[in-house]
Protein backbone atom coordinates (compact mmCIF):
# COMPACT_ATOMS: atom_id res chain seq x y z
CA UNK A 1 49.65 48.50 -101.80
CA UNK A 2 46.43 49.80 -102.94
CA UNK A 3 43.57 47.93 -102.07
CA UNK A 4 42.85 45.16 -105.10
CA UNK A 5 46.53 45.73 -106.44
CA UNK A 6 46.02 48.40 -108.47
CA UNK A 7 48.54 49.93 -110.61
CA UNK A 8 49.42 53.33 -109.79
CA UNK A 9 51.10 56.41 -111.68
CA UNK A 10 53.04 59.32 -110.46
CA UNK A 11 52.72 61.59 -107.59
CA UNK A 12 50.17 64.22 -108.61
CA UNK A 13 50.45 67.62 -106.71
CA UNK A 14 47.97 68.04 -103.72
CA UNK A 15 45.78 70.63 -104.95
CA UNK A 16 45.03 68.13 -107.46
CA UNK A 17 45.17 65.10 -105.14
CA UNK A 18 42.30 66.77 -103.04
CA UNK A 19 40.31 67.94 -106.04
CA UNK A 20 40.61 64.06 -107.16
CA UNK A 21 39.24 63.08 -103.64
CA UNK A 22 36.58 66.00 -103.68
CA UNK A 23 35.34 64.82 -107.73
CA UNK A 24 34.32 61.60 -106.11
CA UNK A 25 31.62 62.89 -104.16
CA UNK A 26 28.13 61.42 -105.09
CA UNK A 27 26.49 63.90 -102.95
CA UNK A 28 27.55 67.49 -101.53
CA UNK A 29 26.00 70.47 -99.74
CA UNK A 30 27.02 73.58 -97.51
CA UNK A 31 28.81 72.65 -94.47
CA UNK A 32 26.71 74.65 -91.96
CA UNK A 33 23.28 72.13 -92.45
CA UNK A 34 25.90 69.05 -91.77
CA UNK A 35 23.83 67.49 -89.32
CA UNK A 36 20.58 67.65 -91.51
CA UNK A 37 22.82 66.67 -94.73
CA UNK A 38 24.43 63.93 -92.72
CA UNK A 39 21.68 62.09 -91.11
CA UNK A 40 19.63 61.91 -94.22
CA UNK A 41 22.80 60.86 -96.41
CA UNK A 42 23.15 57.50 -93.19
CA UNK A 43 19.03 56.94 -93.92
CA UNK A 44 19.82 57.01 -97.90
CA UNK A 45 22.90 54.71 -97.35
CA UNK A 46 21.26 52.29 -95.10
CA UNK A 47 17.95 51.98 -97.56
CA UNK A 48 21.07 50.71 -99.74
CA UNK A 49 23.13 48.63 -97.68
CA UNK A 50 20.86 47.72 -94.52
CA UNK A 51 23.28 50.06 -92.52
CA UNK A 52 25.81 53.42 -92.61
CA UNK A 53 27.68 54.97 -90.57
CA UNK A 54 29.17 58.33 -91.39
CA UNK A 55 33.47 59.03 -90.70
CA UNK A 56 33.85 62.84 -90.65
CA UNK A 57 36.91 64.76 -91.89
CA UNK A 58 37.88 68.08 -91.60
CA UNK A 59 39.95 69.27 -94.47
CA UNK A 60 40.92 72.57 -93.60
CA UNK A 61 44.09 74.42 -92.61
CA UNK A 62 47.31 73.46 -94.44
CA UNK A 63 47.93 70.22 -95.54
CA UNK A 64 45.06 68.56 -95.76
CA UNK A 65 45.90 65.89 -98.09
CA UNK A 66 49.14 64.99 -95.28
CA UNK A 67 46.93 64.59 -92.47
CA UNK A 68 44.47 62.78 -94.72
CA UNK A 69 47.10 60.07 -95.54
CA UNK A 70 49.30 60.00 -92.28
CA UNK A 71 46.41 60.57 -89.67
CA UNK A 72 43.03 59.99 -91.21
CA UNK A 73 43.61 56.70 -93.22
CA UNK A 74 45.37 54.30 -90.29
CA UNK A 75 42.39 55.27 -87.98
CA UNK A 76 39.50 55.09 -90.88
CA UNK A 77 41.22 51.63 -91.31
CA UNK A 78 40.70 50.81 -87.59
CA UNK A 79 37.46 52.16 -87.74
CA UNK A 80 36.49 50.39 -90.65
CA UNK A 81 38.20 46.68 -89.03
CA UNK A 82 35.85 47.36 -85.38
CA UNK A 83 33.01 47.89 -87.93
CA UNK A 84 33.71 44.69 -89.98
CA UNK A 85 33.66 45.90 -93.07
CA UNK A 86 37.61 46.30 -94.43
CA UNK A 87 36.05 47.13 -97.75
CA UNK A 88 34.15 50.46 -96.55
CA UNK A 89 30.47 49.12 -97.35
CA UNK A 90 27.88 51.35 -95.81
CA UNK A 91 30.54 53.78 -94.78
CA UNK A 92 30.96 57.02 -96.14
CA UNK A 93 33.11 60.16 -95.58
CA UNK A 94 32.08 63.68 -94.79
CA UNK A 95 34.82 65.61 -95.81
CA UNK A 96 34.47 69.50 -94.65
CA UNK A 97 36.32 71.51 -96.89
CA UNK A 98 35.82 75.68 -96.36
CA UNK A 99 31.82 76.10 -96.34
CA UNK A 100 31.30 72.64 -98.37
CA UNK A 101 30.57 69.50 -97.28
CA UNK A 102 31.38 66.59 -99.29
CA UNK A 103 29.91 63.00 -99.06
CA UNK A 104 32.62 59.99 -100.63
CA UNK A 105 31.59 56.44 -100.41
CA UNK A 106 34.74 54.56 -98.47
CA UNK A 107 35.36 52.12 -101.45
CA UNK A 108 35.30 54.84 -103.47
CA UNK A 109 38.11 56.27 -101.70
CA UNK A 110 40.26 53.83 -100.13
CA UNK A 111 42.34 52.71 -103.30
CA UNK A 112 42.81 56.25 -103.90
CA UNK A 113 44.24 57.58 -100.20
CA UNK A 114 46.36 53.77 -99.58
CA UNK A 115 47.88 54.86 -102.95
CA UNK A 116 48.84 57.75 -101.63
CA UNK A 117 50.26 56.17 -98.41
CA UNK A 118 52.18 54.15 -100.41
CA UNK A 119 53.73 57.17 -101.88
CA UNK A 120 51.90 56.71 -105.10
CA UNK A 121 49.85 58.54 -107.15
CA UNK A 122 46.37 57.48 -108.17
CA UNK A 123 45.50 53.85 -109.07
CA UNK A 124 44.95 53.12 -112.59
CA UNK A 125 42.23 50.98 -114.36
């Protein structure tokens, strides 16, 4: 169940699923100055929230939106449980996609991808 029990709508196709993920990016940049992007993206983050840690996904290759839900979420969970924060706060994603990189808060995106897990499409409001 998504996060908050959200309702949720039909499967979408994954081009659009990923484009949904991608729109929710409150910062991006190009891909080869990740390290520079990064690290000042954790110092932004932490001015915020007292602390940020960056999770890093690569979404090329095929599939991306697969290995996002069946791979990438149970272990950004984990990640997120060690960390103490269940909710995501002052954790972001940096998703690599071709030569972009993409920066998603983790609340933004959790309801979205355990909707998906669950087989769902996106939550509703």
């Amino acid at each position: 169940m998504p996060l908050g029990g959200a309702k949720v709508s039909r499967v979408s196709p994954t081009p659009d699923r990923l484009a949904q993920l991608l729109s929710l990016a409150f910062a991006e940049g190009e891909a080869r100055e990740a390290n520079a992007l990064i690290s000042a993206q954790r110092e932004a983050v932490a001015g915020e929230v007292g602390s940020a840690w960056s999770y890093e996904v690569d979404l090329s290759g095929e599939a991306p939106v697969e290995r996002l839900v069946a791979g990438t979420l149970p272990r950004l969970v984990e990640f997120l449980d060690c960390r103490g924060t269940r909710g995501g706060e002052g954790v972001f994603l940096s998703l690599f996609r071709g030569e972009r990189l993409y920066f998603v808060y983790v609340p933004d995106a959790l309801g979205l991808l355990e909707a998906w897990a669950a087989g769902q499409g996106e939550p509703q409001t």
